[in-house]
C-alpha atoms as a PDB file:
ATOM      1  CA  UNK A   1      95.445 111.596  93.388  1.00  0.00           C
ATOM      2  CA  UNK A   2      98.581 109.589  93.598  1.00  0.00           C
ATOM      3  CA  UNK A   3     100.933 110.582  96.670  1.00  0.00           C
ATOM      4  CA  UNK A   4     104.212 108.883  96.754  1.00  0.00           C
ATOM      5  CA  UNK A   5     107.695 109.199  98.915  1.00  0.00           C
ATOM      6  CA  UNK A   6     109.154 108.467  95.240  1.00  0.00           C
ATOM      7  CA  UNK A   7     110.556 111.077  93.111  1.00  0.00           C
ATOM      8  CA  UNK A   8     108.526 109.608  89.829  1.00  0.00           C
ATOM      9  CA  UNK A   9     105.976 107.146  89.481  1.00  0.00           C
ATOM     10  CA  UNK A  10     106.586 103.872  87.524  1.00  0.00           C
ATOM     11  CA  UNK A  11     104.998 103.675  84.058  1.00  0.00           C
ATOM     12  CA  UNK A  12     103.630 107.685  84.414  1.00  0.00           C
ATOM     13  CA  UNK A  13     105.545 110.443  82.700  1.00  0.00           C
ATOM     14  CA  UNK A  14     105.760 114.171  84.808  1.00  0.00           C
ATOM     15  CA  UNK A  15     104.479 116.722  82.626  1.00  0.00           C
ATOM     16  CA  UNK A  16     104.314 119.715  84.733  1.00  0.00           C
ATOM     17  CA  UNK A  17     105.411 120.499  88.162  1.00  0.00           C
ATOM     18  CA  UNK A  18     102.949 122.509  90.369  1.00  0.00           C
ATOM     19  CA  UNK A  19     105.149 123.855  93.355  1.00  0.00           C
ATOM     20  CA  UNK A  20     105.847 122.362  96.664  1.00  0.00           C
ATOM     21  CA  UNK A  21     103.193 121.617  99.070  1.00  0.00           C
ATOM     22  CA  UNK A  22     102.208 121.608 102.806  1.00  0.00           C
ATOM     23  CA  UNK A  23     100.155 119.782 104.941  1.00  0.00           C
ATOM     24  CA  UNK A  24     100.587 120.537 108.682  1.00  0.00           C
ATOM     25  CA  UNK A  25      98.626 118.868 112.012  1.00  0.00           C
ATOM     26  CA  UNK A  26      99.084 120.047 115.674  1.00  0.00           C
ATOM     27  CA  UNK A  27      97.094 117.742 118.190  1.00  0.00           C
ATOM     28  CA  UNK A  28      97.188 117.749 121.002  1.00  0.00           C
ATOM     29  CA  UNK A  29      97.147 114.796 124.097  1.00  0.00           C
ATOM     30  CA  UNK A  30      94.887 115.014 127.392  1.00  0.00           C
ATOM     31  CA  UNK A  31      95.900 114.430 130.339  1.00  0.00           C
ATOM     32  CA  UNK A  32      94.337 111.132 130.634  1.00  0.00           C
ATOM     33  CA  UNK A  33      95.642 109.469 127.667  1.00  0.00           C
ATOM     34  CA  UNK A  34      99.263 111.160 128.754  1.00  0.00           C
ATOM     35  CA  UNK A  35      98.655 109.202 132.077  1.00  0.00           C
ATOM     36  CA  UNK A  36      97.797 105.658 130.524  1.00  0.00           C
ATOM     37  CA  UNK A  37     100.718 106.185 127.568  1.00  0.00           C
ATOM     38  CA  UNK A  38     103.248 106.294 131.085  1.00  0.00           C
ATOM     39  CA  UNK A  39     101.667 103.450 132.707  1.00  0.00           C
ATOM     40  CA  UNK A  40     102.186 101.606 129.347  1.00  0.00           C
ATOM     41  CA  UNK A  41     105.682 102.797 129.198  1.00  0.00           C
ATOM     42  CA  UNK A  42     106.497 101.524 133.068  1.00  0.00           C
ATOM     43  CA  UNK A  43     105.047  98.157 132.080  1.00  0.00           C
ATOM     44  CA  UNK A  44     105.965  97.847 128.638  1.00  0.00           C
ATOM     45  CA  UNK A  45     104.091  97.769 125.487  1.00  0.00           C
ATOM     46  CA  UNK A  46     102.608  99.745 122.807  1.00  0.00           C
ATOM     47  CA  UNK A  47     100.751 102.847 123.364  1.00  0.00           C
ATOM     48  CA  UNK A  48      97.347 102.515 121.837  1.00  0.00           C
ATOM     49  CA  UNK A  49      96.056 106.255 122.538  1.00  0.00           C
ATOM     50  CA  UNK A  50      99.213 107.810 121.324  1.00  0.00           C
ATOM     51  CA  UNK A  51      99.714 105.853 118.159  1.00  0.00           C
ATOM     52  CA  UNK A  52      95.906 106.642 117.786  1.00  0.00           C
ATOM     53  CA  UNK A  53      96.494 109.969 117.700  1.00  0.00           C
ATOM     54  CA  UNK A  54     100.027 109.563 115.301  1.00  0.00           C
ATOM     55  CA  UNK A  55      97.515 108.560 112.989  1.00  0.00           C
ATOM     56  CA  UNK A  56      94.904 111.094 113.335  1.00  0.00           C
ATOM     57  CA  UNK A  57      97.754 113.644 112.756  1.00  0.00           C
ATOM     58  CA  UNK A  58      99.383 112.221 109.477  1.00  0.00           C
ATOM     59  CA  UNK A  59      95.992 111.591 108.221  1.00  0.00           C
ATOM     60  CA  UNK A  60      95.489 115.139 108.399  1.00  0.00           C
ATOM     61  CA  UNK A  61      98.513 116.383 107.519  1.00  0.00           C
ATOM     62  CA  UNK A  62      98.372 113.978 104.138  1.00  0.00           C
ATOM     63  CA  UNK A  63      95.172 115.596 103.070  1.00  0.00           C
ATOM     64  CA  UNK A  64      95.862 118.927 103.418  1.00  0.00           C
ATOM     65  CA  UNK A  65      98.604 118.116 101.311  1.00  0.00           C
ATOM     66  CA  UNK A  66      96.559 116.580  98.451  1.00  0.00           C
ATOM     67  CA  UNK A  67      93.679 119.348  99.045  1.00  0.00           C
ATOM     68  CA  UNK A  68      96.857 121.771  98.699  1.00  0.00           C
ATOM     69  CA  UNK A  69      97.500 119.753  95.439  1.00  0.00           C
ATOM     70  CA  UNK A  70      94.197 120.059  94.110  1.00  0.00           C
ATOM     71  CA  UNK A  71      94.144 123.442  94.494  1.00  0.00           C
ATOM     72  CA  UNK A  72      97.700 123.881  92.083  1.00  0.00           C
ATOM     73  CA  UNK A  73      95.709 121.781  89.562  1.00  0.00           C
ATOM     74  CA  UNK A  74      97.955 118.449  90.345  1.00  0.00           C
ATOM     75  CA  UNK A  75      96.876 115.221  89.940  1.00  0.00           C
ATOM     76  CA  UNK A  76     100.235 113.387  91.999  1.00  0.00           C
ATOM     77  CA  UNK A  77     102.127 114.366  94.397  1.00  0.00           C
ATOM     78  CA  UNK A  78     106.056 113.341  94.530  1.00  0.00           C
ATOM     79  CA  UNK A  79     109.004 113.306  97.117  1.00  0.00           C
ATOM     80  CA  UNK A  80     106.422 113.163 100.030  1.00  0.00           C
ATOM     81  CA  UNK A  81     108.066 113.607 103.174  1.00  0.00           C
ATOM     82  CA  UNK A  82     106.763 113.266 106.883  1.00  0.00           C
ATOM     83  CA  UNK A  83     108.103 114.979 109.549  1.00  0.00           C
ATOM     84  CA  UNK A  84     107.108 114.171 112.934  1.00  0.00           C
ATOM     85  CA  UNK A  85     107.739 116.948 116.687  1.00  0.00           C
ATOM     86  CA  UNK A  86     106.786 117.388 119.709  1.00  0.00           C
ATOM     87  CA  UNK A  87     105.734 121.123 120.030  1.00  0.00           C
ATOM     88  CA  UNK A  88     105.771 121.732 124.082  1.00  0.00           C
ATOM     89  CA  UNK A  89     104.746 119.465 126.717  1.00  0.00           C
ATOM     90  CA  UNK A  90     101.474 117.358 124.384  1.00  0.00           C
ATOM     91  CA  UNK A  91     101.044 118.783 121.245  1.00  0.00           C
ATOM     92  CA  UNK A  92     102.231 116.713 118.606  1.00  0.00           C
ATOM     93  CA  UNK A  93     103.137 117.856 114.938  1.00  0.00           C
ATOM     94  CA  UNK A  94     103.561 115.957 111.733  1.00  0.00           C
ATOM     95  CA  UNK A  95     104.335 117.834 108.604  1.00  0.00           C
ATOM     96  CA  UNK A  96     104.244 116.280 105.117  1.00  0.00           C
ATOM     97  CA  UNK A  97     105.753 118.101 102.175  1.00  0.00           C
ATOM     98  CA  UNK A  98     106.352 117.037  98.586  1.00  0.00           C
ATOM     99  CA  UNK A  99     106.165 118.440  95.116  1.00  0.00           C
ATOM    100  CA  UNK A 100     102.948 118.784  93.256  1.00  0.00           C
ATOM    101  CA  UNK A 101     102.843 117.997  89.708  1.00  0.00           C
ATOM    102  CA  UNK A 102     100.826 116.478  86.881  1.00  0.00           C
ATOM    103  CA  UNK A 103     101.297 113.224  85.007  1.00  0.00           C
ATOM    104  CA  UNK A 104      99.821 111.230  81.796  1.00  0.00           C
END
């Protein structure tokens, strides 16, 4: 399945459009990683546990929307969006929406 932030894919025509989409991930961060990310922050640097977890989350989030997809009887999805919160104190949610549509 192609999945693109595009409205149309080069060289492919739409034929039909589906109907938005949805993928959603909330995850959440221990205690321990919250306490390295701050030491990281003090001292500078990258966060390696947090953009771990970033990951984890849009990973998710982009296959529920292509198992979403699927289900509409898509083959692309176009106009993919990511959204990225912070829900509370450490949970972290990243949304990706798009339309779902078929192409030759």
């Amino acid at each position: 399945m192609i999945i693109t932030t595009t409205p149309s894919i080069e060289g492919r025509s739409i034929t039909a459009y589906k109907g938005i989409v949805v993928g959603e991930a909330i995850m959440g961060a221990n205690v321990v990683r919250d306490l390295f990310a701050s030491v990281t922050d003090i001292i500078g640097g990258r966060s390696g546990a947090y953009e771990s977890k970033l990951q984890d989350a849009r990973d998710t989030a982009l296959r529920e929307l292509q198992e979403r997809a699927a289900i509409l009887g898509a083959n692309a999805v176009v106009g993919v969006d990511l959204d990225y919160e912070v829900v509370g104190q450490s949970m972290l949610m990243v949304s990706a929406s798009g339309t779902a549509v078929m192409v030759e």
